[in-house]
Protein backbone atom coordinates (compact mmCIF):
# COMPACT_ATOMS: atom_id res chain seq x y z
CA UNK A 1 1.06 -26.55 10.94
CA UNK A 2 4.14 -25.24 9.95
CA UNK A 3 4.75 -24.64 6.20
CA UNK A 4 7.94 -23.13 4.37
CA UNK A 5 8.60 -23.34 0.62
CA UNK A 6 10.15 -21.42 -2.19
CA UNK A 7 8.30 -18.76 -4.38
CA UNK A 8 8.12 -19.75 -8.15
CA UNK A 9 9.20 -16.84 -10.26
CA UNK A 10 6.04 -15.19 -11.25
CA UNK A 11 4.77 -15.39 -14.91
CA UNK A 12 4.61 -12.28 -16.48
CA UNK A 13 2.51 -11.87 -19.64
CA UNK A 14 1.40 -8.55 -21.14
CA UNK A 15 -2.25 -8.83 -23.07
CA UNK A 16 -1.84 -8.64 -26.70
CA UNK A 17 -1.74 -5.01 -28.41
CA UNK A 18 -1.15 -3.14 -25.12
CA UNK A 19 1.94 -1.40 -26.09
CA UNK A 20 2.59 1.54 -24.22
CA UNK A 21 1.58 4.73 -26.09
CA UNK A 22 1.72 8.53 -25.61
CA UNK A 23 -1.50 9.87 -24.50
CA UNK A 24 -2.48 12.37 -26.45
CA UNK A 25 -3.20 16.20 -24.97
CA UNK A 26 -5.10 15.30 -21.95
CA UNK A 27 -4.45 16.67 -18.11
CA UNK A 28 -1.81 19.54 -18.52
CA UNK A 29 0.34 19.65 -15.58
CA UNK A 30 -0.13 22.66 -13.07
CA UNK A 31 1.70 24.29 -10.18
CA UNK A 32 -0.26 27.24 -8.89
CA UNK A 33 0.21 26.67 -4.79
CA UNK A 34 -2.98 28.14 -2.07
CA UNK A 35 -1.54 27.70 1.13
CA UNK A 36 -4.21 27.19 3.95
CA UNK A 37 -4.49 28.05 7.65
CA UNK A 38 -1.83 25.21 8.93
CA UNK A 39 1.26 24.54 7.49
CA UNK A 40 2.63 20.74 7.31
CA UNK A 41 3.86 19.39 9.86
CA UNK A 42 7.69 18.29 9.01
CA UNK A 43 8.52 14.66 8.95
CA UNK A 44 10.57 13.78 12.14
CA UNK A 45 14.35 12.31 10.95
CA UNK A 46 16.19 9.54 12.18
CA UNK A 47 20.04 8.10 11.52
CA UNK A 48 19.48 6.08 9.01
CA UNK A 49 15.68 5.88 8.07
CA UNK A 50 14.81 6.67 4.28
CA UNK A 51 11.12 8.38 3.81
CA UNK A 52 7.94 7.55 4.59
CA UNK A 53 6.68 3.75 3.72
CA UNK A 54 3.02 2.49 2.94
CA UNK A 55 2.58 -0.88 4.26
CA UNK A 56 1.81 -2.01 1.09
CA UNK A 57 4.90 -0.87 -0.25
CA UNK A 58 6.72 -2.43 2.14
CA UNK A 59 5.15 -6.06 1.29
CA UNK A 60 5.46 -5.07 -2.71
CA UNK A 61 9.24 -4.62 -1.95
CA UNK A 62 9.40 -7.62 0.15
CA UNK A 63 7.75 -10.39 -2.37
CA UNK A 64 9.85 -8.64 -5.25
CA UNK A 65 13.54 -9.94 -3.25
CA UNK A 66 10.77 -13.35 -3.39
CA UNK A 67 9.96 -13.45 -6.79
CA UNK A 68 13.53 -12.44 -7.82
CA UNK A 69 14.72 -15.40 -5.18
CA UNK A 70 17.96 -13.08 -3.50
CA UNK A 71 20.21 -15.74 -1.85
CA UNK A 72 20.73 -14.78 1.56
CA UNK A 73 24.52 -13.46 2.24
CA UNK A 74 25.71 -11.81 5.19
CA UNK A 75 29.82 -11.18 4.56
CA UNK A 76 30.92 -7.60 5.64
CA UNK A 77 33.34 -7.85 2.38
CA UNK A 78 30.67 -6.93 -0.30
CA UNK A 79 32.73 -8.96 -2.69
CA UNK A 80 32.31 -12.32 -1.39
CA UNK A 81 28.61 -11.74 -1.78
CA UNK A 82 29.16 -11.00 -5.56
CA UNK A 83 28.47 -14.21 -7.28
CA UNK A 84 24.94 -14.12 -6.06
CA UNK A 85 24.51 -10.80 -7.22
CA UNK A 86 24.65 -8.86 -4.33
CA UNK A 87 24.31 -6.18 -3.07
CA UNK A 88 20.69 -5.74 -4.25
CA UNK A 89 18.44 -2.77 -4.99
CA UNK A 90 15.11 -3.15 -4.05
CA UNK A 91 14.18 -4.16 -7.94
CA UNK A 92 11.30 -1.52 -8.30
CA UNK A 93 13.35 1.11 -9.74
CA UNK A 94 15.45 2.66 -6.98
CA UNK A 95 18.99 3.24 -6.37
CA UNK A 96 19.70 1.85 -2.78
CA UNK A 97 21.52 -1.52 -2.22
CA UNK A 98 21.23 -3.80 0.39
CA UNK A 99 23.19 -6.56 2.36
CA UNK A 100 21.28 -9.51 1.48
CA UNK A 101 20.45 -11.07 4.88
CA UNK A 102 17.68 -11.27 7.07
CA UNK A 103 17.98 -7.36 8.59
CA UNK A 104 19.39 -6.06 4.89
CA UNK A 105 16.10 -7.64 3.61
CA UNK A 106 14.14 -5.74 6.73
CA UNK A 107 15.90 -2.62 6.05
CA UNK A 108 15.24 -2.55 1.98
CA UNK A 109 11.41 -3.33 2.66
CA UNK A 110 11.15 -0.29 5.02
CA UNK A 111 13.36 1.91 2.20
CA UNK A 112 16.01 2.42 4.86
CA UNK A 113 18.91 5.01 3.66
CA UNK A 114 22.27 3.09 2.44
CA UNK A 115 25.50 3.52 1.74
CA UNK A 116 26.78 3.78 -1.70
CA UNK A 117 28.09 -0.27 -1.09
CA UNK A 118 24.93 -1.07 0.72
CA UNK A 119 26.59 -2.63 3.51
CA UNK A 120 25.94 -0.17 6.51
CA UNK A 121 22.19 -1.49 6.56
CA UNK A 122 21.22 -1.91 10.30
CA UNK A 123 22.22 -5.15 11.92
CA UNK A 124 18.81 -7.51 14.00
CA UNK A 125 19.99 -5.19 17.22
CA UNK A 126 20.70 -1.90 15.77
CA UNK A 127 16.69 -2.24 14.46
CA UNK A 128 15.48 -2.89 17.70
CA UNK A 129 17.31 -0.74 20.09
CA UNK A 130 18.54 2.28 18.17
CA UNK A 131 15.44 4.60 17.82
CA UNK A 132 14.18 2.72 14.65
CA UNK A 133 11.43 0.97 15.78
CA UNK A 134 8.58 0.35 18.52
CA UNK A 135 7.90 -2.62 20.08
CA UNK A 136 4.72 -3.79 20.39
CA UNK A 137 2.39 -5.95 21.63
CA UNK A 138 1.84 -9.31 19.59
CA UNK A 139 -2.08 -9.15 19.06
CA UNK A 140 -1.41 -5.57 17.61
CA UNK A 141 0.63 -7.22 14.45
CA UNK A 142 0.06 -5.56 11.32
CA UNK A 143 1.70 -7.02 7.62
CA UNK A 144 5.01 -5.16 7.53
CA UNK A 145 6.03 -4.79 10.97
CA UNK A 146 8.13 -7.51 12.03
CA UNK A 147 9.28 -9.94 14.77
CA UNK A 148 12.63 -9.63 16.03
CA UNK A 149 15.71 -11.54 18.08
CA UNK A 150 18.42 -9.21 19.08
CA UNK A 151 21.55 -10.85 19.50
CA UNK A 152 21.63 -8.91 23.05
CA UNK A 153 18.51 -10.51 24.24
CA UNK A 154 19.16 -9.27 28.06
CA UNK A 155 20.31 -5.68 26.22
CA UNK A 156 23.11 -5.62 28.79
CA UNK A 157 25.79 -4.22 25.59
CA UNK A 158 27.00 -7.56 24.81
CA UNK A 159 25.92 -9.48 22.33
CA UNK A 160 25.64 -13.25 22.59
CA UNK A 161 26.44 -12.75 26.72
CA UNK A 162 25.47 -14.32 29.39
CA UNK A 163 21.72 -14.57 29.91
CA UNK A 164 21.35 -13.68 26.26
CA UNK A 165 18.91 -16.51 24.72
CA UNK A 166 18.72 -14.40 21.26
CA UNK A 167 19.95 -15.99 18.02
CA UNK A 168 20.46 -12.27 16.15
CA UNK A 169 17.78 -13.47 13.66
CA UNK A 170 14.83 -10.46 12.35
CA UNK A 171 11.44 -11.96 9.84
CA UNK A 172 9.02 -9.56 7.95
CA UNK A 173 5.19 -10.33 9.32
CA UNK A 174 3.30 -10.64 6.12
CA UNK A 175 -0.24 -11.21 7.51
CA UNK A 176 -2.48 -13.58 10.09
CA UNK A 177 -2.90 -17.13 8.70
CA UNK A 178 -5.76 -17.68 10.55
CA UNK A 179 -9.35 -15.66 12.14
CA UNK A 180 -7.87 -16.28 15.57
CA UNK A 181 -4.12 -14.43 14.93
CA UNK A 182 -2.50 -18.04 16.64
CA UNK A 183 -0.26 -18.22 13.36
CA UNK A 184 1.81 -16.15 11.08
CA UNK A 185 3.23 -15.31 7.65
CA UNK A 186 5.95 -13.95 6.99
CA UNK A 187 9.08 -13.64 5.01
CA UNK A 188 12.79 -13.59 5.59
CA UNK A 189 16.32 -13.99 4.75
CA UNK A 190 17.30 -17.74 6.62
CA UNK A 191 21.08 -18.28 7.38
CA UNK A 192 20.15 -21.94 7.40
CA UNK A 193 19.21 -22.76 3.62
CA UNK A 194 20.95 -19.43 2.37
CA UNK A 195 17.76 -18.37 0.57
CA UNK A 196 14.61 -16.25 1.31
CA UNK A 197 11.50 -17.82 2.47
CA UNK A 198 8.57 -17.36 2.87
CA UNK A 199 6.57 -19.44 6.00
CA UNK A 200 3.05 -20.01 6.27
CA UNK A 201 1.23 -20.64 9.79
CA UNK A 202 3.90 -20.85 12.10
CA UNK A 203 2.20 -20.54 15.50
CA UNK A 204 3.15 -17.53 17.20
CA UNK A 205 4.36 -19.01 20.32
CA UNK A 206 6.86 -20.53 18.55
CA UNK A 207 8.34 -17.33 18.26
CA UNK A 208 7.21 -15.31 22.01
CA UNK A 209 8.93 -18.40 23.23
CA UNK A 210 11.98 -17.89 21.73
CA UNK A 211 12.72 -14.49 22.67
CA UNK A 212 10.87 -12.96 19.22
CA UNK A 213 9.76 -8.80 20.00
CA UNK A 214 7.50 -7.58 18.21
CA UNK A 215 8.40 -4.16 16.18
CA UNK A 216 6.65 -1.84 14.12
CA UNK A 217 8.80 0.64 12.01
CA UNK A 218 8.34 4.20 13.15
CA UNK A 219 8.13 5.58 9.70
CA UNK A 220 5.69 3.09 8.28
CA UNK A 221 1.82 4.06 7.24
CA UNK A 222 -0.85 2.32 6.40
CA UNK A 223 -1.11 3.97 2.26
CA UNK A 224 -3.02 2.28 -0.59
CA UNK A 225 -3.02 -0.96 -1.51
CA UNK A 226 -4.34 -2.42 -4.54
CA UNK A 227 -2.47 -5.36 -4.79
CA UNK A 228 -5.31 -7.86 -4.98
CA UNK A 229 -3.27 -11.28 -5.99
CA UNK A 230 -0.52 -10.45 -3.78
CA UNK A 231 2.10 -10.29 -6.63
CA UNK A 232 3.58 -7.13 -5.41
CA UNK A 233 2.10 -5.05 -8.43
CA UNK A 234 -0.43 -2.75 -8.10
CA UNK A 235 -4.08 -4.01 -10.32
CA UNK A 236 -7.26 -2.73 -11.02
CA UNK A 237 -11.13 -3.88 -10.57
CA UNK A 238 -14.00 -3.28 -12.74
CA UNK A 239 -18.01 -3.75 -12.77
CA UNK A 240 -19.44 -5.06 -15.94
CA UNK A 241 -22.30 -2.79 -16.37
CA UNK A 242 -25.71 -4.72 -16.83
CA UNK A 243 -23.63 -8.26 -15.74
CA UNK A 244 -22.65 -6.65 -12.48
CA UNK A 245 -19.70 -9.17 -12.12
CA UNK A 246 -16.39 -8.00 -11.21
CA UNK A 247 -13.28 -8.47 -13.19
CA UNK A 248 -9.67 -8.42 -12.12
CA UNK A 249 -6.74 -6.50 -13.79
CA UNK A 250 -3.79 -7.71 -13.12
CA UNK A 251 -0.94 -4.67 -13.30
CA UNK A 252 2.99 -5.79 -14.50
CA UNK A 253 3.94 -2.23 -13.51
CA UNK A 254 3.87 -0.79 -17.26
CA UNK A 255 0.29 -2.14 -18.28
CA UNK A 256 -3.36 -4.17 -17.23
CA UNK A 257 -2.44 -7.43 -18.52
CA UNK A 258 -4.19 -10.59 -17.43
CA UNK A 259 -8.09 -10.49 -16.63
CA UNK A 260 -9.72 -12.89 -14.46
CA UNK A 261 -13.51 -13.10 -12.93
CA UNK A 262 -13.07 -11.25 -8.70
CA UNK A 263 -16.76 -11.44 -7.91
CA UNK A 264 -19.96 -12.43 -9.64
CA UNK A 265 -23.52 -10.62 -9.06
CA UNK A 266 -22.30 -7.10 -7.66
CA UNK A 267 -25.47 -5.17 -9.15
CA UNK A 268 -26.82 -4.66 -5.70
CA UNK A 269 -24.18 -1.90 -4.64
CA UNK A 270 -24.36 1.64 -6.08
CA UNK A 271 -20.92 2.27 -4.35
CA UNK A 272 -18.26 -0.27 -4.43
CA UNK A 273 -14.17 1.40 -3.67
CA UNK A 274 -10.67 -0.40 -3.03
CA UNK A 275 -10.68 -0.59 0.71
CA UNK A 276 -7.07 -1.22 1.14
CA UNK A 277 -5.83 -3.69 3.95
CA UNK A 278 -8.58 -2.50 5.80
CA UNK A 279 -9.14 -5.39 8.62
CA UNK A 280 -5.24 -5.65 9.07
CA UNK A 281 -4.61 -8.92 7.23
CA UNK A 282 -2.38 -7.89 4.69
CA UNK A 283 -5.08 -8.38 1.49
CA UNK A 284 -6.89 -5.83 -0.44
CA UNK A 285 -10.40 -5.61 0.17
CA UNK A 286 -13.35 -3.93 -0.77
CA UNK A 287 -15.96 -1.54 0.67
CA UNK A 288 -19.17 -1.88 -1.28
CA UNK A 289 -22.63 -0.04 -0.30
CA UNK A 290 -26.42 -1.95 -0.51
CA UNK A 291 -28.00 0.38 -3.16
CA UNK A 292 -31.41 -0.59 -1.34
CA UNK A 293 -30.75 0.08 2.30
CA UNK A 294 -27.35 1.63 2.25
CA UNK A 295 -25.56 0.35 4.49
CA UNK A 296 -22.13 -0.60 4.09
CA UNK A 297 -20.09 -4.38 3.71
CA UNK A 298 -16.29 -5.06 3.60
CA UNK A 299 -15.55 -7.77 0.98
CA UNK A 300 -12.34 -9.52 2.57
CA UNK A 301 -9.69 -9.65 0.48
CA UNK A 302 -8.42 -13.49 0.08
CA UNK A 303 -4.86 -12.04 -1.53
CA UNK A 304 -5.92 -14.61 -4.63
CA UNK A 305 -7.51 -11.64 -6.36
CA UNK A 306 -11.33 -12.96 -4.93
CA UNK A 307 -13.03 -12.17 -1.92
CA UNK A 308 -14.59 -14.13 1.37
CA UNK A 309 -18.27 -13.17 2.51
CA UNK A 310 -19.65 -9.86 2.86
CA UNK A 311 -18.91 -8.32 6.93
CA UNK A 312 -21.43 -5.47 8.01
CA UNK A 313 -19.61 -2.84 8.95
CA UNK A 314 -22.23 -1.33 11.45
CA UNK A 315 -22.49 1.82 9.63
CA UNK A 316 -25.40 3.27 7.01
CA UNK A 317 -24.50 5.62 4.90
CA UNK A 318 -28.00 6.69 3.46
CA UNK A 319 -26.80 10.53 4.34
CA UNK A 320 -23.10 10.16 1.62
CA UNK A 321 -23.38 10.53 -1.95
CA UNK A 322 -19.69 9.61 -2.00
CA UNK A 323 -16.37 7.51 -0.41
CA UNK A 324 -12.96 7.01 -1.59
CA UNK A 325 -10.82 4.81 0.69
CA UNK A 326 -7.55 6.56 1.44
CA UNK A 327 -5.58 4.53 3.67
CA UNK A 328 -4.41 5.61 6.79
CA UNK A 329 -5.52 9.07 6.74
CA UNK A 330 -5.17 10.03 10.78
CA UNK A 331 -1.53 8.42 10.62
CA UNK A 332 -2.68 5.49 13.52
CA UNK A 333 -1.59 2.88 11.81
CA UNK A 334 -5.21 2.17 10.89
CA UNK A 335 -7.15 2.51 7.10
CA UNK A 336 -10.04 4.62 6.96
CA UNK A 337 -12.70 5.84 4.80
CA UNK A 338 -13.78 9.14 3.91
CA UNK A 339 -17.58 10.29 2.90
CA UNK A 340 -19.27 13.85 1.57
CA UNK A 341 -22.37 14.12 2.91
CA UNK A 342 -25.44 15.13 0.95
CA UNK A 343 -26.93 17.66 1.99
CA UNK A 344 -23.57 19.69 3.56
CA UNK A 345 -21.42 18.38 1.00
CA UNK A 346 -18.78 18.24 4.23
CA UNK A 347 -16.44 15.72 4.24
CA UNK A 348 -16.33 13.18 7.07
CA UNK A 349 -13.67 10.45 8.36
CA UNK A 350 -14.54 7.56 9.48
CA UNK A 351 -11.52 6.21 11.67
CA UNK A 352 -10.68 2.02 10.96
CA UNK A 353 -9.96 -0.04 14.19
CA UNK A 354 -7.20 -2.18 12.34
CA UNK A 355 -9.09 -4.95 12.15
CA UNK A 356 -12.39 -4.68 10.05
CA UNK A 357 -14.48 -1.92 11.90
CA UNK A 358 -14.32 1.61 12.90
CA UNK A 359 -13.93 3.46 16.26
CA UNK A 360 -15.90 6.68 15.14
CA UNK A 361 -16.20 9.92 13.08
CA UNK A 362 -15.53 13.01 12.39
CA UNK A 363 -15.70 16.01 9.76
CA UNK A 364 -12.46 16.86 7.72
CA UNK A 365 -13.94 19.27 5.54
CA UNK A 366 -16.40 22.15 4.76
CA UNK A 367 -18.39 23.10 1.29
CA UNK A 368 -16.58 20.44 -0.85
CA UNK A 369 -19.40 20.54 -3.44
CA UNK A 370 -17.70 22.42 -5.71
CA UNK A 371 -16.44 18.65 -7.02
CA UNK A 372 -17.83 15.85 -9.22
CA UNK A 373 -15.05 13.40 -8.55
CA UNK A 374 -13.20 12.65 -5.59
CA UNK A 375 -9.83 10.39 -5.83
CA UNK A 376 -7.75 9.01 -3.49
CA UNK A 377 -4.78 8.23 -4.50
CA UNK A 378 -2.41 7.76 -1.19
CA UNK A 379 0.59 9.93 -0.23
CA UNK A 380 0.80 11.84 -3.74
CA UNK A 381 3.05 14.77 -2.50
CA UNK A 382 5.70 12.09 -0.63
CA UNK A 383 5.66 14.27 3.28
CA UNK A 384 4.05 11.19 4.37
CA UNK A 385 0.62 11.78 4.78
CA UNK A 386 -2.76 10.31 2.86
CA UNK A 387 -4.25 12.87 0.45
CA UNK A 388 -6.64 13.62 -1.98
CA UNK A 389 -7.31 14.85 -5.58
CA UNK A 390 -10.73 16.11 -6.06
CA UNK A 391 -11.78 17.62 -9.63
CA UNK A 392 -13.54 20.39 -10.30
CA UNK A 393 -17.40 20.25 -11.84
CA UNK A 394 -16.88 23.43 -13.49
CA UNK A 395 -13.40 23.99 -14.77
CA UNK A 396 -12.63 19.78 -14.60
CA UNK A 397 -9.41 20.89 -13.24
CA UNK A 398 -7.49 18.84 -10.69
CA UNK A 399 -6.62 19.75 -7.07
CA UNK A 400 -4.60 17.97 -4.89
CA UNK A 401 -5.47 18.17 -1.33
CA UNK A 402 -2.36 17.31 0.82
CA UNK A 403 -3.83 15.57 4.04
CA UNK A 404 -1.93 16.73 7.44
CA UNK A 405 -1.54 13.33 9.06
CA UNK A 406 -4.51 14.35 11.62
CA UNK A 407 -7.88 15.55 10.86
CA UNK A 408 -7.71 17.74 7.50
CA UNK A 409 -5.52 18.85 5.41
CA UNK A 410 -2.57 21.60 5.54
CA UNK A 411 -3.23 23.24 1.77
CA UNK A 412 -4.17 22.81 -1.92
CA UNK A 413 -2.43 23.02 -4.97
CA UNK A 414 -4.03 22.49 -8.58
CA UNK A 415 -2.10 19.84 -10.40
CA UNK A 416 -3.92 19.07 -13.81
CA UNK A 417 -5.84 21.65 -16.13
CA UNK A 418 -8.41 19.92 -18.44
CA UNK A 419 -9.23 16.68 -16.92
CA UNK A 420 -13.13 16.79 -18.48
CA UNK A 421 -12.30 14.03 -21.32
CA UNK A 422 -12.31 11.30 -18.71
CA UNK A 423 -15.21 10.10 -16.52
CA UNK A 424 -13.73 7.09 -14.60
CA UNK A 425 -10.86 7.20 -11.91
CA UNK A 426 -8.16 5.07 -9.85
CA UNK A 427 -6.45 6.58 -6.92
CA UNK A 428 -4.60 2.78 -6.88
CA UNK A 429 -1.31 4.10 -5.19
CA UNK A 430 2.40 3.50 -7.43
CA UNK A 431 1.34 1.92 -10.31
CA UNK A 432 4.90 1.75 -11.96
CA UNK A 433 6.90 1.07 -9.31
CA UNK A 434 9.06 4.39 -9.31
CA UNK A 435 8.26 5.15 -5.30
CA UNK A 436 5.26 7.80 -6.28
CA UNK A 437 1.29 7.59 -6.47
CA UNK A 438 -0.10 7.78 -9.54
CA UNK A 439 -3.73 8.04 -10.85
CA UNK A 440 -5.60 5.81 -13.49
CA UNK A 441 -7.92 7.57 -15.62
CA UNK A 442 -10.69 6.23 -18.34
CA UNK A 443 -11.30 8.74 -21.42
CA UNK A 444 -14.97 8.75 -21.77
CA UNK A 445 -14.47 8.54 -25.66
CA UNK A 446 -11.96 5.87 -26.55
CA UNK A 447 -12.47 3.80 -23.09
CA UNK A 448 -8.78 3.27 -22.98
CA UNK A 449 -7.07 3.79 -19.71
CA UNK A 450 -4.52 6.20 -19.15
CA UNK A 451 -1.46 6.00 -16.44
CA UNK A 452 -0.55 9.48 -15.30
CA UNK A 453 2.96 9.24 -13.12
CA UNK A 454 3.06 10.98 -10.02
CA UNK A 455 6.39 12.96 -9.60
CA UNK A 456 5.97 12.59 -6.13
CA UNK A 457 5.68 16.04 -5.04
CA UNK A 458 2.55 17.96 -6.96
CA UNK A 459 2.27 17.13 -10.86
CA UNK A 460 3.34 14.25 -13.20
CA UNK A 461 6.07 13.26 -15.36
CA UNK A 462 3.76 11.79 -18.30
CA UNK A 463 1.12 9.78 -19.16
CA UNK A 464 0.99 6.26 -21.38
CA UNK A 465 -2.10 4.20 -22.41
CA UNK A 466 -2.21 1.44 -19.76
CA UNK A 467 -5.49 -0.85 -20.92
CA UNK A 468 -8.00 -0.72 -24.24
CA UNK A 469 -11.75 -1.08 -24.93
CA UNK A 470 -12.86 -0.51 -21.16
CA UNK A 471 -16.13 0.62 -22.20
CA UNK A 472 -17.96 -2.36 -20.37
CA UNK A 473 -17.62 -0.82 -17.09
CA UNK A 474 -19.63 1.04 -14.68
CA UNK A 475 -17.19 1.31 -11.94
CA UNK A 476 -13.73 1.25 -11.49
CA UNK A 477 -11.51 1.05 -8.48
């Protein structure tokens, strides 16, 4: 069954007393740079493209054109457009504008570059057949590629020819509506009601039938994602301590605002971590390990900030004293999770299959005992690649590990001096909305929650008090 309806505007209600404040003298900024064997490998530039894109991103960008309800438009006189507004940025803080139809809306999810009008955006064909994009096969889906109908169906150079059966038409996959990936979400711009949509479980048939190809962007990864209600803003989870029951934080972009009850009777895991979209259905999950026999479960994300029934994930991890989810660390399109071991204190990936399992293993790093906390906190450094901030057990400074898209990381550069006054960390991606990763940080002696702002290259641009009296909690990711 087919459903397509308008999104509400979202309610947005700060908790009481949780002004943003200065925080006060914690974390100094660093910049001293060791460069390692390899170097980074530079990101490969195409006509057109804008930087790298997390997947979650992409869907954060999409629902905010939803939430903000952009009327669809498609005159090449950026004037005519202008009593609905357009052209639009992308609402979370950056500069670009975009034609507001159903490849403009495609093009500002993936960041694509603009013009200063915003009206050179790709058209349905350029995206397909001008380097942008991959096609793919259907079953291989993931939320933020999309499904495509080029106006040159035949691609013969003329659009709308003969033996063309293509309507020019381009919709943003937003996830698999059911277990057996028959039917779709998604979201797009429609020429026919002049409004975005967003459609739940339209078979996909309906669209291989009618010449649909499906695309994946070639400078989209798989990053953090912490969105667990699916409102486009990045939250955060905590374990009651004693109770054991999990409690969602919902994030507006500038503070934690509403709480609500995500899980009830968590006390038998002694590791529980943000898991990203990890089995491909664009939803948050969780990875949580049995404290008894170790082994480790994926909590399904239901994208209503809950989650479905515990999955065995086939691995134990009895031998790893640690894991921190980092997204899509080996750049295949895939999240994965990463472990120190024990006894080695060697860091190991552990490579996700897409869709809730892994395909194998392997180590990433030596001697990494040096460290009491490791964070993961997606592409901090903006080249594209997963990385992670690790602090130091005897200085408590911060290091930023800058992953290399492969199997390890390219070098490390200290970016915080002092970071002993907190005790409790979140690596939960862009917090604020700016386009950089940012980390969450509890001080062990107020148990308020600090927001320090990535700058998106190797330090931060401040700090403000995000969340009070968090003392409750035993975990938080």
């Amino acid at each position: 069954m087919r459903f397509e309806m308008k999104k509400n505007l979202l309610s947005r209600v700060a908790g009481a007393g949780m002004a943003v404040l200065a925080a006060a003298g914690f974390g100094v900024v660093g910049g001293t740079t060791v460069t390692m064997a390899s170097e980074p490998q530079a990101a490969q530039a195409y006509f057109g493209m804008g930087p790298m894109v997390s997947r979650g991103d992409v869907l954060a960008r999409a629902r905010n054109w939803l939430e903000r309800d952009v009327e669809y438009c498609a005159s090449t006189t950026p004037s005519v457009c202008a009593g609905n507004g357009a052209p639009y940025t992308n609402g979370l803080g950056g500069t670009n504008l975009y034609r507001p139809d159903c490849s403009g809306f495609v093009a500002m999810a993936w960041k694509f570059a603009t013009t200063s009008d915003g009206w050179a955006t790709p058209d349905t064909d350029a995206l397909l057949y001008n380097g942008f994009t991959d096609v793919i096969a259907s079953s291989s889906l993931l939320p933020g590629d999309a499904l495509v109908n080029p106006k040159d169906d035949n691609h013969d150079g003329t659009a709308f020819g003969a033996g063309d059966d293509g309507t020019g038409h381009i919709v943003l996959f937003t996830g698999w509506a059911d277990a057996a990936h028959t039917r779709i979400n998604y979201i797009h711009e429609s020429s026919e009601a002049n409004d975005i949509y967003a459609v739940t479980g339209e078979l996909l048939t309906t669209k291989i039938n009618n010449h649909y190809k499906p695309v994946r962007y070639k400078r989209i990864t798989t990053g953090k994602y912490d969105d667990f209600d699916n409102d486009g803003k990045v939250d955060v989870i905590g374990r009651v301590a004693g109770v054991n029951d999990l409690y969602l934080y919902r994030g507006n972009r500038t503070v934690l605002s509403g709480q609500s009850t995500a899980g009830i009777g968590w006390g038998g895991f002694d590791m529980v971590t943000s898991a990203g979209d990890f089995d491909g259905d664009g939803n948050a999950d969780l990875f949580a390990r049995n404290s008894t026999t170790k082994d480790l479960y994926l909590y399904p994300g239901t994208g209503g900030g809950q989650f479905g029934a515990a999955l065995y994930l086939g691995i134990n991890l009895a031998s790893y004293e640690m894991i921190v989810a980092p997204g899509d660390f080996d750049r295949d399109g895939k999240a994965d999770l990463i472990a120190r071991a024990t006894s080695t204190k060697n860091l190991y990936l552990f490579k996700g299959n897409g869709s809730g399992g892994f395909t194998g293993s392997a180590e990433i790093g030596v001697n990494w005992g040096a460290f009491d906390r490791l964070i993961a906190p997606g592409d901090f450094n903006n080249d594209g690649n997963m990385d992670l901030v690790a602090r130091d057990a005897a200085t408590t400074n911060l290091l930023l590990y800058s992953g290399n898209g492969a199997n390890g990381f390219s070098n490390v550069t200290q970016i915080g001096i002092g970071w002993g006054a907190f005790d409790l960390f979140v690596g939960a991606g862009d917090f604020d909305g700016d386009g950089n990763a940012d980390l969450i940080a509890r001080n062990s002696s107020d148990m308020e929650m600090y927001l320090y702002k990535g700058n998106g290259s190797t330090g931060f641009t401040g700090s403000s008090i995000i969340g009070y009296d968090f003392h409750a909690f035993d975990m938080l990711f």
